[in-house]
PDB file of N, CA and C in Angstrom:
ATOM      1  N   UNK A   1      -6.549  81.539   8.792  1.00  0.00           N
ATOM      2  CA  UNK A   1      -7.804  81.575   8.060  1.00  0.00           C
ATOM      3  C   UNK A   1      -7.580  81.102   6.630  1.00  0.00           C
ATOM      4  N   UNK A   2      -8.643  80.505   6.191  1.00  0.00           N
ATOM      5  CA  UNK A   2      -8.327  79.810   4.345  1.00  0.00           C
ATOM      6  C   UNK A   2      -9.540  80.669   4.191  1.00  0.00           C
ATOM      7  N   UNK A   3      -9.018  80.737   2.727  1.00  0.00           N
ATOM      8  CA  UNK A   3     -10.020  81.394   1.896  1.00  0.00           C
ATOM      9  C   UNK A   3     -10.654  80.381   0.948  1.00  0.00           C
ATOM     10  N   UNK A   4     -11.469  80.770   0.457  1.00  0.00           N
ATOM     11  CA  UNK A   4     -11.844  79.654  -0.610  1.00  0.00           C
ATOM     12  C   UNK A   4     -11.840  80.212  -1.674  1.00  0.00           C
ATOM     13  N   UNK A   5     -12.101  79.319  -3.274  1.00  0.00           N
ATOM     14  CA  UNK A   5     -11.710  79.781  -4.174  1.00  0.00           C
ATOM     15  C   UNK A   5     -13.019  80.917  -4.753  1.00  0.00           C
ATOM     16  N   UNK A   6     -14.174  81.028  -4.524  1.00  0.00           N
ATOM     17  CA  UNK A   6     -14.825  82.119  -4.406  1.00  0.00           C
ATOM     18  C   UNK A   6     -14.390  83.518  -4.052  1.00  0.00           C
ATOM     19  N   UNK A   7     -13.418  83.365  -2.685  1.00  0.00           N
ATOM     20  CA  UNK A   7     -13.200  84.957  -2.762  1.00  0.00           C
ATOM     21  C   UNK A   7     -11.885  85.202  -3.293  1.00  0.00           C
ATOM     22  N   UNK A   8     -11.460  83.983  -3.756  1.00  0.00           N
ATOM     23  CA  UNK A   8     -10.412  84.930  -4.422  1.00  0.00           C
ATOM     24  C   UNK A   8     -10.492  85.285  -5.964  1.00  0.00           C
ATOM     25  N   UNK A   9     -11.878  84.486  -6.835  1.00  0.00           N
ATOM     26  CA  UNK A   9     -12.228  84.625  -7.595  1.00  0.00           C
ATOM     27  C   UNK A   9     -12.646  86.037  -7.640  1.00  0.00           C
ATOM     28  N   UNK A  10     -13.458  86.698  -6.328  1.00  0.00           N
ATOM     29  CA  UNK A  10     -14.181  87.906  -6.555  1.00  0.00           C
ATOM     30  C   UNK A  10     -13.177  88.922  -6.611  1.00  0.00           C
ATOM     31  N   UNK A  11     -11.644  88.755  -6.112  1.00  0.00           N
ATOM     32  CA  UNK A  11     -10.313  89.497  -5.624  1.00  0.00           C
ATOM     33  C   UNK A  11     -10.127  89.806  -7.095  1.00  0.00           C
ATOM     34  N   UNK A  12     -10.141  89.006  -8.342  1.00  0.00           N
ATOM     35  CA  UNK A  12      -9.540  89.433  -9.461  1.00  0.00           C
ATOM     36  C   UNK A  12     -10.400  89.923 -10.542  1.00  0.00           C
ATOM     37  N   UNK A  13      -9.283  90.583 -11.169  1.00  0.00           N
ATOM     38  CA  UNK A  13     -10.000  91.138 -12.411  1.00  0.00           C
ATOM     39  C   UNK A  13     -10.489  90.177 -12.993  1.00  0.00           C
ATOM     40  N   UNK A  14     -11.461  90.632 -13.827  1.00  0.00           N
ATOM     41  CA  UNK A  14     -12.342  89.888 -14.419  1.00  0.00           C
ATOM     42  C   UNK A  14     -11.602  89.685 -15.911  1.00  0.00           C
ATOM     43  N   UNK A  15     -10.953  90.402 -16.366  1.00  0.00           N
ATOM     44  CA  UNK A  15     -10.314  90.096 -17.654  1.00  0.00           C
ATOM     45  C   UNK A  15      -8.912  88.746 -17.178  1.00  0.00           C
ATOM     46  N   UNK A  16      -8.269  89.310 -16.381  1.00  0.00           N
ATOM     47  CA  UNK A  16      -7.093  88.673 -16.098  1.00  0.00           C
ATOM     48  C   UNK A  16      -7.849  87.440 -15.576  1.00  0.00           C
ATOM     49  N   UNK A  17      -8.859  86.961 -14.853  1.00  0.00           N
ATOM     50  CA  UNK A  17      -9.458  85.729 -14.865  1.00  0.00           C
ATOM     51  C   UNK A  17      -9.685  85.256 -16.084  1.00  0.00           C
ATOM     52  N   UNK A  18     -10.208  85.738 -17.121  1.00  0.00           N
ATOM     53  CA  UNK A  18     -10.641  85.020 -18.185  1.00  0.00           C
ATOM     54  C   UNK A  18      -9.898  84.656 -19.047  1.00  0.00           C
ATOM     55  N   UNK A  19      -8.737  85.473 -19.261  1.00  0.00           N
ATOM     56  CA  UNK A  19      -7.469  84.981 -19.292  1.00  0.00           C
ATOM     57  C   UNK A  19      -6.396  83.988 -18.599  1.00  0.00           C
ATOM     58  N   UNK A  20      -6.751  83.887 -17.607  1.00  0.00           N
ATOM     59  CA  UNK A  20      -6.361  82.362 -16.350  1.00  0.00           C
ATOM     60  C   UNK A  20      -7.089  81.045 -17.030  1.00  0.00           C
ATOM     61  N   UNK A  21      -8.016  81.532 -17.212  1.00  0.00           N
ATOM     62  CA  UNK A  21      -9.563  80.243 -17.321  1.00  0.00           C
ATOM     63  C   UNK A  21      -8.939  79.947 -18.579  1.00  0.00           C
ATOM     64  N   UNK A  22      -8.535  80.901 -19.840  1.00  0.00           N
ATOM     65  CA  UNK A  22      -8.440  80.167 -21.181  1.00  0.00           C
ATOM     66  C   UNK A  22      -7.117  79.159 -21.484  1.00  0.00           C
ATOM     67  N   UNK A  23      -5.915  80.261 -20.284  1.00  0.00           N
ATOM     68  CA  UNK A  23      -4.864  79.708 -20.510  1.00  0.00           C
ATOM     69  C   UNK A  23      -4.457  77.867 -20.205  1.00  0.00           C
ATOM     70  N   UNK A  24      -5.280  78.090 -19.307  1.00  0.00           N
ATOM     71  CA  UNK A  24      -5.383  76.690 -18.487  1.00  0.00           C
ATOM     72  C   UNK A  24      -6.467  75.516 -19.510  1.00  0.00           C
ATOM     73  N   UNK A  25      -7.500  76.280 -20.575  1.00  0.00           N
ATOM     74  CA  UNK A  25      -7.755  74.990 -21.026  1.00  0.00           C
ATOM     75  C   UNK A  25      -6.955  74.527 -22.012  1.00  0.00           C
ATOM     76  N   UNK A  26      -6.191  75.591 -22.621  1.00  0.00           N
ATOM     77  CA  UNK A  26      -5.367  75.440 -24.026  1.00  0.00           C
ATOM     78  C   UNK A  26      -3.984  75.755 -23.657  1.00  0.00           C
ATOM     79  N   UNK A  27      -2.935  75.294 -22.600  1.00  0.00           N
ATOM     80  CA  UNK A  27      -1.689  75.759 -21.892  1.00  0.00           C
ATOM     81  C   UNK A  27      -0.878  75.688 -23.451  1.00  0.00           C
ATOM     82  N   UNK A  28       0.058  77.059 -22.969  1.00  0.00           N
ATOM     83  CA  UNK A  28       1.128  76.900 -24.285  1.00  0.00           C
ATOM     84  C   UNK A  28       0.613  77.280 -25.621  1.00  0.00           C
ATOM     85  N   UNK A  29      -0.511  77.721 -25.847  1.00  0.00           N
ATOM     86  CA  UNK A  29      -0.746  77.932 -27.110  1.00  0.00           C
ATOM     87  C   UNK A  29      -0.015  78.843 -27.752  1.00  0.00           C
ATOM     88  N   UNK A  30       0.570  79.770 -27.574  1.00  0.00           N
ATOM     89  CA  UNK A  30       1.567  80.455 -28.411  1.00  0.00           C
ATOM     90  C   UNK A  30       2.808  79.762 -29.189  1.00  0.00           C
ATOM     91  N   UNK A  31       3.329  79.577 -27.541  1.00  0.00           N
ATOM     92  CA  UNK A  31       4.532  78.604 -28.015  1.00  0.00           C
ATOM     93  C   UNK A  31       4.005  77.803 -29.112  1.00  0.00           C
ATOM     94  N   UNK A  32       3.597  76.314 -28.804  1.00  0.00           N
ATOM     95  CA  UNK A  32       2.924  75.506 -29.891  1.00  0.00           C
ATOM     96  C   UNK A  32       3.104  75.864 -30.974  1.00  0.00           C
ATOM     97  N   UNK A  33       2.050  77.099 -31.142  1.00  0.00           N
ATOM     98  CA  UNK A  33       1.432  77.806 -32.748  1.00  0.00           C
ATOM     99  C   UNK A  33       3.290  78.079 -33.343  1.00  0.00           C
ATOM    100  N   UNK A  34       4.368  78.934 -32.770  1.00  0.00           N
ATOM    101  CA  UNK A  34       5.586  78.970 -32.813  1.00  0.00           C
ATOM    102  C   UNK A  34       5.750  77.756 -33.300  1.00  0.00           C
ATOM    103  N   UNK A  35       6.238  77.034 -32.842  1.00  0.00           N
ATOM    104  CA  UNK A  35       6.698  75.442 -33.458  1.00  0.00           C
ATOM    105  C   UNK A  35       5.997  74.869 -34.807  1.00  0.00           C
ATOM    106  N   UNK A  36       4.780  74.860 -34.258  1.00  0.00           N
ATOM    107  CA  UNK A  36       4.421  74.020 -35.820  1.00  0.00           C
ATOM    108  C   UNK A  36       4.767  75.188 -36.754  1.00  0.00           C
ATOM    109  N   UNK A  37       4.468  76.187 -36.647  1.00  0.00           N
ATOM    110  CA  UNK A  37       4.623  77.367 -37.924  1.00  0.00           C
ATOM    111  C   UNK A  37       6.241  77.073 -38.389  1.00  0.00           C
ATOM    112  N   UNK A  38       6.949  76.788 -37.583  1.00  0.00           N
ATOM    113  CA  UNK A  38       8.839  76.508 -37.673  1.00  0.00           C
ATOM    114  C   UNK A  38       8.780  75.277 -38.283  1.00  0.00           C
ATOM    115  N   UNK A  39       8.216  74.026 -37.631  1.00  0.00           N
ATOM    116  CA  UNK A  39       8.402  72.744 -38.442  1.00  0.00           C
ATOM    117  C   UNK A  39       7.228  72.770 -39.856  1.00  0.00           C
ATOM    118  N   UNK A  40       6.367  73.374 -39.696  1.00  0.00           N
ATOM    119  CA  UNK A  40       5.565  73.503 -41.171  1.00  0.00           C
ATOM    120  C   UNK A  40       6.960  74.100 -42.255  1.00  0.00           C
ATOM    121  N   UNK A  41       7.257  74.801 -41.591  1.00  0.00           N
ATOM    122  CA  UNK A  41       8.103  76.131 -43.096  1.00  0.00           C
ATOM    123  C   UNK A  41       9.619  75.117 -43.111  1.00  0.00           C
ATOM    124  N   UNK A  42       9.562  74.859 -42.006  1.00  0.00           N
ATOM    125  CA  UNK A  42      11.218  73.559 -42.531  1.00  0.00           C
ATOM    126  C   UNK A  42      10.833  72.701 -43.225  1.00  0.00           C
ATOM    127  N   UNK A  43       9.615  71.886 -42.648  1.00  0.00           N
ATOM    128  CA  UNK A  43       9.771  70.820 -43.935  1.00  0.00           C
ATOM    129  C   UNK A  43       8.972  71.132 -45.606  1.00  0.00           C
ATOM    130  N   UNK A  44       8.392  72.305 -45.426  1.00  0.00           N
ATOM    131  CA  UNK A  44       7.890  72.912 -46.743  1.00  0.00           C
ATOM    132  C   UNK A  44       9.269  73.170 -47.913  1.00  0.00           C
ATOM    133  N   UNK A  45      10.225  73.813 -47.055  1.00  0.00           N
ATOM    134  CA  UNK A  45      11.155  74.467 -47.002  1.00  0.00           C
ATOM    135  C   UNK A  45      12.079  73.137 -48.380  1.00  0.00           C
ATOM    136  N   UNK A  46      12.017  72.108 -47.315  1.00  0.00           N
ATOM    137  CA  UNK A  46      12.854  71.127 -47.545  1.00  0.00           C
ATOM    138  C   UNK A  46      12.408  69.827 -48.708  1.00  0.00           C
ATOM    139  N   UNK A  47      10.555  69.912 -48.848  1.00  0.00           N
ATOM    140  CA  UNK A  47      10.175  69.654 -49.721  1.00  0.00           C
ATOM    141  C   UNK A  47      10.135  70.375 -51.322  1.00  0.00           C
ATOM    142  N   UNK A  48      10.158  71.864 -50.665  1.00  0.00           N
ATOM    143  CA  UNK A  48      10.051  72.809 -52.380  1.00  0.00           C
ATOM    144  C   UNK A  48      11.643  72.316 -53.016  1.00  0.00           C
ATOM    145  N   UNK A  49      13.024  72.345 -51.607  1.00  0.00           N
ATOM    146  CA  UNK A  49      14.098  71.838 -52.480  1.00  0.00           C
ATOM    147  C   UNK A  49      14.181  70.450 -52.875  1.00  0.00           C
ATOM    148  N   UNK A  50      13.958  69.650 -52.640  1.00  0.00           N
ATOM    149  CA  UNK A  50      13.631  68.339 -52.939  1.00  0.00           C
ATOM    150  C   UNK A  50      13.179  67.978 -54.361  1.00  0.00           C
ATOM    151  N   UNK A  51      12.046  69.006 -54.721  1.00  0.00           N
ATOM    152  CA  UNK A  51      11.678  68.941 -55.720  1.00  0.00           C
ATOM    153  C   UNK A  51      12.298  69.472 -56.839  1.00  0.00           C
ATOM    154  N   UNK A  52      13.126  70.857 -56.217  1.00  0.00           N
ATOM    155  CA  UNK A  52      13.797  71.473 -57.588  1.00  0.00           C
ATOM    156  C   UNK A  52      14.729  70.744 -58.215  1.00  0.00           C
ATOM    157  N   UNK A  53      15.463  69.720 -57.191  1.00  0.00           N
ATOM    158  CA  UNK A  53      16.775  68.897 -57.602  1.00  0.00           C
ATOM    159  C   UNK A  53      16.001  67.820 -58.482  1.00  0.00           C
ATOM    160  N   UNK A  54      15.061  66.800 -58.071  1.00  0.00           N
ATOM    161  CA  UNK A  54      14.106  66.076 -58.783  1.00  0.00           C
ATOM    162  C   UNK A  54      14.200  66.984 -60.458  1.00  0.00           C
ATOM    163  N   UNK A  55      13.139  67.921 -60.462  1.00  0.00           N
ATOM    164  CA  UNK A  55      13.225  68.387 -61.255  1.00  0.00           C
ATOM    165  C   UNK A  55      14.572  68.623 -62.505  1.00  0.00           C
ATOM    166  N   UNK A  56      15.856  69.109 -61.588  1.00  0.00           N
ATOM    167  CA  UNK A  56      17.135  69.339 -61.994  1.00  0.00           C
ATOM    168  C   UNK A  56      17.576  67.940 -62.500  1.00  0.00           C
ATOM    169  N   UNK A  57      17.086  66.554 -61.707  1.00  0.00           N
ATOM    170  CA  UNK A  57      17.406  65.461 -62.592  1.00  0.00           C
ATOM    171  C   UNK A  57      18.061  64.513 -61.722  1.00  0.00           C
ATOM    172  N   UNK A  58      18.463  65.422 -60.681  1.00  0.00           N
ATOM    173  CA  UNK A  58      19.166  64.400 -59.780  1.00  0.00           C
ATOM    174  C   UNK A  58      17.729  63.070 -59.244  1.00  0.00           C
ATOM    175  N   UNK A  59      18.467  62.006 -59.084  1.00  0.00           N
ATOM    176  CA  UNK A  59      17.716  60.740 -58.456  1.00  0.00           C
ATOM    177  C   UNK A  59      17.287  61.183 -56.811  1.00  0.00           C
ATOM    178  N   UNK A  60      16.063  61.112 -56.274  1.00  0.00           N
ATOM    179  CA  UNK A  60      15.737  61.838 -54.954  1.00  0.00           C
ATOM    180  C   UNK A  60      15.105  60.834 -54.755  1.00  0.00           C
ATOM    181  N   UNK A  61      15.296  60.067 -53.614  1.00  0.00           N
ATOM    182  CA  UNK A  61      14.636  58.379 -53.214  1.00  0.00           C
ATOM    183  C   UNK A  61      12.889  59.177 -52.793  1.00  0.00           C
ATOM    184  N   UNK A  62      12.437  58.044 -53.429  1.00  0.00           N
ATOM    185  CA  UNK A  62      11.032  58.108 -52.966  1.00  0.00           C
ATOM    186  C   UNK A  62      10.745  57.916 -51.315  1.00  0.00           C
ATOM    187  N   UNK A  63      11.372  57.371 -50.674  1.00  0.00           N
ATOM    188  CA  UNK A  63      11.135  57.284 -49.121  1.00  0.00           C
ATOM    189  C   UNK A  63      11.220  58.798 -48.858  1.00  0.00           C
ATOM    190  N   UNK A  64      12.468  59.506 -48.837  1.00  0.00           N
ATOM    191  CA  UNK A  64      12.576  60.878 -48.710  1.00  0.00           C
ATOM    192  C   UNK A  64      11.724  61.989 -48.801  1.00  0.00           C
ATOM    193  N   UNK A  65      11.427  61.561 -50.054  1.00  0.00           N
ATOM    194  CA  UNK A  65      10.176  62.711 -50.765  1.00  0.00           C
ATOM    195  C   UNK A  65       8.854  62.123 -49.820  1.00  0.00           C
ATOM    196  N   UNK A  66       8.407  61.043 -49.511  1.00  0.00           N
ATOM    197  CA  UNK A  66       7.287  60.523 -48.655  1.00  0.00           C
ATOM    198  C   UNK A  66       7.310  61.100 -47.842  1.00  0.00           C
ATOM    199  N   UNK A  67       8.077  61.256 -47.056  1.00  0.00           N
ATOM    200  CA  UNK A  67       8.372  61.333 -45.186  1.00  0.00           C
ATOM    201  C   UNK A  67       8.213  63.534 -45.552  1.00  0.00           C
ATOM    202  N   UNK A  68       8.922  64.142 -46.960  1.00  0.00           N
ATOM    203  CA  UNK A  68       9.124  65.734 -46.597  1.00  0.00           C
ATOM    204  C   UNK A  68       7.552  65.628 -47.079  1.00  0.00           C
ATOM    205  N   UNK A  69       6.615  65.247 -47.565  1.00  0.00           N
ATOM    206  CA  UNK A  69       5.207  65.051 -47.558  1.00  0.00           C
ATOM    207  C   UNK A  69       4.539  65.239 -46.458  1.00  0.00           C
ATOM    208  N   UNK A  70       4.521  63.458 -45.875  1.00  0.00           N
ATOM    209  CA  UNK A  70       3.890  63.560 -44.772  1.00  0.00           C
ATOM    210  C   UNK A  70       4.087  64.543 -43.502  1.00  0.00           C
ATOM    211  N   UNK A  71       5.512  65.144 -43.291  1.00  0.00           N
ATOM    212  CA  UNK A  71       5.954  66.198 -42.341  1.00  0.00           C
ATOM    213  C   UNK A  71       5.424  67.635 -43.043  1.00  0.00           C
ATOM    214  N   UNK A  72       4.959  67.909 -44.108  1.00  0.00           N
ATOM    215  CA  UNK A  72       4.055  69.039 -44.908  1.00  0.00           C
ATOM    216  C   UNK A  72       2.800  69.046 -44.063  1.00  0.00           C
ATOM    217  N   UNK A  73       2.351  67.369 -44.498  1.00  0.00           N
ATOM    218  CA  UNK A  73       0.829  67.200 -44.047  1.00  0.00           C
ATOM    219  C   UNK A  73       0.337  67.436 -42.868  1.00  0.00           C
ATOM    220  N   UNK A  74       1.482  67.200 -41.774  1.00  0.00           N
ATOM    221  CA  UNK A  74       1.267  66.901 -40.691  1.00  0.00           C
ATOM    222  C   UNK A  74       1.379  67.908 -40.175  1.00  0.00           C
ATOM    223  N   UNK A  75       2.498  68.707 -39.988  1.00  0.00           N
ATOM    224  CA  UNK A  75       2.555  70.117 -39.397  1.00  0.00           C
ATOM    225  C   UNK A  75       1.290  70.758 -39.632  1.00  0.00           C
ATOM    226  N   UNK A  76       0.944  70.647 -40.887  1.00  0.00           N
ATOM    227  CA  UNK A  76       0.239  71.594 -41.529  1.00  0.00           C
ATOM    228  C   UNK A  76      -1.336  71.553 -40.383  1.00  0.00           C
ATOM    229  N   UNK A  77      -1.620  70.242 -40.803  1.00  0.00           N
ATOM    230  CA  UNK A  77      -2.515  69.509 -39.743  1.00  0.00           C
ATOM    231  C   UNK A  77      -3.003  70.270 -38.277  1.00  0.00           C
ATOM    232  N   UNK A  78      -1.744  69.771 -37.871  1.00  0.00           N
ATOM    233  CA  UNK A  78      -1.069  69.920 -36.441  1.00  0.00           C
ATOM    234  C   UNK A  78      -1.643  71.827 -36.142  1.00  0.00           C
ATOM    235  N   UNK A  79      -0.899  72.204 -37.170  1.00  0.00           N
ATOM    236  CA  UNK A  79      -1.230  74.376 -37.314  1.00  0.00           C
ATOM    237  C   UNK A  79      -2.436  74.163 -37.134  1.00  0.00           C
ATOM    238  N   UNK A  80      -3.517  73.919 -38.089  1.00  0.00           N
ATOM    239  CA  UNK A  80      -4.764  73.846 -38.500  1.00  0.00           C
ATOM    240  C   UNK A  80      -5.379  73.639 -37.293  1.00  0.00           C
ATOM    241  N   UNK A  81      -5.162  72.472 -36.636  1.00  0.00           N
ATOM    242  CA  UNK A  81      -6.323  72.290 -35.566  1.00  0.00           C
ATOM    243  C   UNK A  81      -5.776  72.797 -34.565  1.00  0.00           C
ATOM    244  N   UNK A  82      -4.949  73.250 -34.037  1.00  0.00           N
ATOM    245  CA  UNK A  82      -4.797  73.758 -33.097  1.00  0.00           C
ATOM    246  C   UNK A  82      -4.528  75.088 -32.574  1.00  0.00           C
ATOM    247  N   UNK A  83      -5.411  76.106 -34.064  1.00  0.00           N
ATOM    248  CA  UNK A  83      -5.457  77.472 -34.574  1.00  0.00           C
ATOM    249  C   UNK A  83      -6.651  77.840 -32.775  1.00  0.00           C
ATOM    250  N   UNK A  84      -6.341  79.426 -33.035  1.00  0.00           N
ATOM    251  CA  UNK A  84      -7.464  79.395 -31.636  1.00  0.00           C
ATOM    252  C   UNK A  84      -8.749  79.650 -32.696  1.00  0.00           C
ATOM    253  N   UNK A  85     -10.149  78.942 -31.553  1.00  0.00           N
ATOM    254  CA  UNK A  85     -11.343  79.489 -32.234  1.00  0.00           C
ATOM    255  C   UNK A  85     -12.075  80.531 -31.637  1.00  0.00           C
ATOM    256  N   UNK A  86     -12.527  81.689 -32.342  1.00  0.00           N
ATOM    257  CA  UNK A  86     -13.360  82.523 -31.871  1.00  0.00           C
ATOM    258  C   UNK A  86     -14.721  81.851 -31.389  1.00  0.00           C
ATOM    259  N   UNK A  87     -15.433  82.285 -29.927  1.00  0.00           N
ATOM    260  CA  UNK A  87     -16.247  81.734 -30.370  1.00  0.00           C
ATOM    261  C   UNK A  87     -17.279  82.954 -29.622  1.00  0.00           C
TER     262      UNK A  87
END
């Protein structure tokens, strides 16, 4: 005998479904949120030192300082939109 996906819809909890339903439109969202929060704070991390040495006087190539920027921007980005929304 097959069942169809109706009764096994009616078989489950209704929370633990809605929790199935969310996981599946947004898979991994924890993890994810984990990562960018890790690559946001490394390259923040790596831009605040960047700057202190700048500051300190040492020569810090402008490509360098571009790229610990754009990896600021981007993580940051990256966190931002892919925060969960209440709705």
């Amino acid at each position: 005998m097959s069942k169809n996906s109706s009764d096994l819809g009616s078989k489950l909890d209704p929370q633990l479904r809605e929790r199935l339903l969310k996981e599946s439109k947004r898979p991994f969202l924890g993890i994810r949120r984990v990562l960018w929060i890790a690559f946001f704070g490394s390259s923040f991390i790596g831009l605040f030192l960047m700057s202190l040495r700048a500051l300190n006087g040492v020569i810090v190539p402008f490509s360098d300082f571009g790229i610990q920027v754009s990896a600021v921007v981007l993580f940051g980005l990256l966190l931002f939109f892919d925060r969960a929304k209440n709705n």
